[in-house]
C-alpha atoms as a PDB file:
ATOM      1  CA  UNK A   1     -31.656 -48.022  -5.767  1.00  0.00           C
ATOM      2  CA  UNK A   2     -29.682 -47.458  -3.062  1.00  0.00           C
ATOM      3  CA  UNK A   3     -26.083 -49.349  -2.744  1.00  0.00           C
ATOM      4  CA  UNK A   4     -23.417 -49.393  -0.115  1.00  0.00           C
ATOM      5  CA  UNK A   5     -19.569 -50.216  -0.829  1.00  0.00           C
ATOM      6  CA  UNK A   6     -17.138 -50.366   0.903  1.00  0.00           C
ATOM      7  CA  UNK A   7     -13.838 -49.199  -0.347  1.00  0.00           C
ATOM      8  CA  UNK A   8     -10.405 -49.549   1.337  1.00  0.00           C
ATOM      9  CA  UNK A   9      -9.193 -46.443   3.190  1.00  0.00           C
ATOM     10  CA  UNK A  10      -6.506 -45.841   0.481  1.00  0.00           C
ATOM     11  CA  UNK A  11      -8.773 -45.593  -2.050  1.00  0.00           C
ATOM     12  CA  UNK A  12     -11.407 -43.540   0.193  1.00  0.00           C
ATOM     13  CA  UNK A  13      -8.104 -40.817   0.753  1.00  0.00           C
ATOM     14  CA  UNK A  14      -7.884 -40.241  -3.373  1.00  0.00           C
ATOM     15  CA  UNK A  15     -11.710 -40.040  -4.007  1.00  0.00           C
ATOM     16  CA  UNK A  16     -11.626 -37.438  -1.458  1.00  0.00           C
ATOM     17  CA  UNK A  17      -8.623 -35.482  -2.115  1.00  0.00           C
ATOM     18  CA  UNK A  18      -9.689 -35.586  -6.115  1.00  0.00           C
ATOM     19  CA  UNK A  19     -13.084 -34.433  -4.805  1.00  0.00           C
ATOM     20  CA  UNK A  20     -11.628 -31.450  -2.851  1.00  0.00           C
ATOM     21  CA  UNK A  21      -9.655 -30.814  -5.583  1.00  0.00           C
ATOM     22  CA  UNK A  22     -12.717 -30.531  -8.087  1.00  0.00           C
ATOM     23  CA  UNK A  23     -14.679 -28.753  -5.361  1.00  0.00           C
ATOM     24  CA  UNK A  24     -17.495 -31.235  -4.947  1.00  0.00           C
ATOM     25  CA  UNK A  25     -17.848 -34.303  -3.023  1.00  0.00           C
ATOM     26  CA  UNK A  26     -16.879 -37.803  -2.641  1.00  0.00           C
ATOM     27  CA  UNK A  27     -19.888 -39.234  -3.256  1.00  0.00           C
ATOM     28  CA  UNK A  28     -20.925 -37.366  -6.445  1.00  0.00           C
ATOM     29  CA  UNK A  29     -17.480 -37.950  -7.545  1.00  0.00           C
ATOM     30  CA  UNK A  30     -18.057 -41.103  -7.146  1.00  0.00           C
ATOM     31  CA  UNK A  31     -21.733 -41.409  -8.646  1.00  0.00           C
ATOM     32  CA  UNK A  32     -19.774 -39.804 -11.641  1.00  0.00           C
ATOM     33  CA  UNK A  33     -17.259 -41.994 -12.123  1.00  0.00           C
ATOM     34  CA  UNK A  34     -19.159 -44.740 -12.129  1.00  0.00           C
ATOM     35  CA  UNK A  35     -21.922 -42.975 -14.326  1.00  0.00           C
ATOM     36  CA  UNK A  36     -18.820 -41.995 -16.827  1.00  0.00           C
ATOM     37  CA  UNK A  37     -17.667 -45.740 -16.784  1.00  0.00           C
ATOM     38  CA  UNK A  38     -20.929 -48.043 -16.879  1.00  0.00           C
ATOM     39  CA  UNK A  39     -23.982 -45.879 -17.920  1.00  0.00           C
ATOM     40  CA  UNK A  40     -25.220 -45.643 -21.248  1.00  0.00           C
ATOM     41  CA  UNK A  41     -25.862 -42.826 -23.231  1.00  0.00           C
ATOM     42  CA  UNK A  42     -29.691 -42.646 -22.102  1.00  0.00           C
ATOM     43  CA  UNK A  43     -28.895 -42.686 -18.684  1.00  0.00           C
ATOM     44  CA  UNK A  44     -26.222 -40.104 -18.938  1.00  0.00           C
ATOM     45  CA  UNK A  45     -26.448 -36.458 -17.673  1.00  0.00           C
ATOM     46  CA  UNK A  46     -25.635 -33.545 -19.851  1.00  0.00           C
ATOM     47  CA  UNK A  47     -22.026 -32.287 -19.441  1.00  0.00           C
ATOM     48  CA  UNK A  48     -21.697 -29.449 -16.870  1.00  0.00           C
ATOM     49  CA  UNK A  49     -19.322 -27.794 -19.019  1.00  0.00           C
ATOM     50  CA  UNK A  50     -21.571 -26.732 -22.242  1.00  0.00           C
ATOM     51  CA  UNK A  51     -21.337 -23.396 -22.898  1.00  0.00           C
ATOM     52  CA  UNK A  52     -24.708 -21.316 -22.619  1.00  0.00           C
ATOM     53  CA  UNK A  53     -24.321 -21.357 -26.727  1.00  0.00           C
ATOM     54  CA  UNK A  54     -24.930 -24.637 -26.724  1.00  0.00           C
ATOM     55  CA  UNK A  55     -27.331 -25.238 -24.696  1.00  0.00           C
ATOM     56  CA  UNK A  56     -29.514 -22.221 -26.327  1.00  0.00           C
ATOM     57  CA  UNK A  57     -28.798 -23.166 -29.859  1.00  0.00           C
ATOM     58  CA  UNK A  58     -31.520 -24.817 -30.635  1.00  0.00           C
ATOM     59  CA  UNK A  59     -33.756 -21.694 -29.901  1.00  0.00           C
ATOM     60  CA  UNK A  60     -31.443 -19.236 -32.210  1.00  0.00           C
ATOM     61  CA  UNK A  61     -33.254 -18.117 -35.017  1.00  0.00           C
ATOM     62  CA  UNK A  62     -36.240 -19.258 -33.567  1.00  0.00           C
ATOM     63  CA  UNK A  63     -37.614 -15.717 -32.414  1.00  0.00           C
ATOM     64  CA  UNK A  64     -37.535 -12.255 -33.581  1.00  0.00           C
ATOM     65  CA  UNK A  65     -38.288  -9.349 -32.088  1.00  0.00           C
ATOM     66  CA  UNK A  66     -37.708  -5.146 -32.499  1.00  0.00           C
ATOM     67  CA  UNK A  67     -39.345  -4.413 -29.276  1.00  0.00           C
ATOM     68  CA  UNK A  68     -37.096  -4.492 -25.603  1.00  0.00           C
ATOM     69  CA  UNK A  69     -39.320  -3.898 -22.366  1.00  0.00           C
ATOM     70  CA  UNK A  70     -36.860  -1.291 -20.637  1.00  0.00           C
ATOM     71  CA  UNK A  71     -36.315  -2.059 -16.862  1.00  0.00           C
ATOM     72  CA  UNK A  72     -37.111   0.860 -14.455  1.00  0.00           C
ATOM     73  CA  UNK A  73     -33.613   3.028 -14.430  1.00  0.00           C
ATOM     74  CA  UNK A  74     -30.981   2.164 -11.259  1.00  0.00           C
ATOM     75  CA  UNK A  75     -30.514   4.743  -8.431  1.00  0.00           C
ATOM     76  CA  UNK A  76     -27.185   4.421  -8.517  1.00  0.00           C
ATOM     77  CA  UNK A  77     -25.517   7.135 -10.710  1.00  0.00           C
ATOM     78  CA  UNK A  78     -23.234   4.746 -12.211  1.00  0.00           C
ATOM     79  CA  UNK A  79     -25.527   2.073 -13.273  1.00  0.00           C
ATOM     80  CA  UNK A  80     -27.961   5.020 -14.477  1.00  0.00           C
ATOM     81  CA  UNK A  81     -25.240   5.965 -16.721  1.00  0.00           C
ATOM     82  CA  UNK A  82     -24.543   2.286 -17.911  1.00  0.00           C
ATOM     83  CA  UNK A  83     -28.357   1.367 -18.529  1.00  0.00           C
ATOM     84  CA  UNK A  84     -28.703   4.675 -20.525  1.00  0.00           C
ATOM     85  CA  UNK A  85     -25.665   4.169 -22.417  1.00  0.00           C
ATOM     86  CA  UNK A  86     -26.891   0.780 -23.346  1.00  0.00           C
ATOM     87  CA  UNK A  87     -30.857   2.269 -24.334  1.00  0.00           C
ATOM     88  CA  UNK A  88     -29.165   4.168 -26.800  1.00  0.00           C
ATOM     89  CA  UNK A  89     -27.013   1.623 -28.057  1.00  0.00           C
ATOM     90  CA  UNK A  90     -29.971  -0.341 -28.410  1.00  0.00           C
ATOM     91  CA  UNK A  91     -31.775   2.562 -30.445  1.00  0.00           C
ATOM     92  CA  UNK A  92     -29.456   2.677 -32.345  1.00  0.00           C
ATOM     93  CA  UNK A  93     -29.357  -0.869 -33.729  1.00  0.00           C
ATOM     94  CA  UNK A  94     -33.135   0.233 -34.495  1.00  0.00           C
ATOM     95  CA  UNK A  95     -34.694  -1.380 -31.170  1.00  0.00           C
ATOM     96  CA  UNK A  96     -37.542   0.316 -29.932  1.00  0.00           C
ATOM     97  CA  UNK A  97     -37.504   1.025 -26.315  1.00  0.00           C
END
């Protein structure tokens, strides 16, 4: 569904300064706002702001694994170093690379 308001131009001036403020723009500030304020729960998004935690904790526990697939070493010298440094961490927590 498509819908067109129209808004007076003092109103139009906050939606867009709040929207520069958040970084995004008017109109999915406004499609927000309005989502916040009338939508129900179905038709509501997820929040932006869960943490990766959240969103992957219904898969912890849920696999196990004592094998890591090693990716082919960095040229550069210092990310060599780093990628080794963290194979041997690794072995050391008694992962087989």
């Amino acid at each position: 569904m498509s819908l067109t308001l129209t808004i007076a131009p003092e109103i139009e001036a906050v939606i867009r300064k709040e929207a520069e403020r958040q970084g995004t723009t008017p109109e999915l500030l406004a499609e927000k706002t309005l989502l916040d304020r009338f939508a129900t729960q179905e038709l509501a998004t997820p929040p932006l702001s869960q943490s990766a935690y959240e969103a992957l904790l219904p898969f912890i526990g849920k696999f196990h694994s004592k094998q890591i697939v090693p990716a082919p070493l960095p040229e550069d010298a210092y990310e060599r170093a780093f990628a080794e440094g963290m194979d041997e961490k690794y072995r050391q927590q008694g992962f087989e690379i």
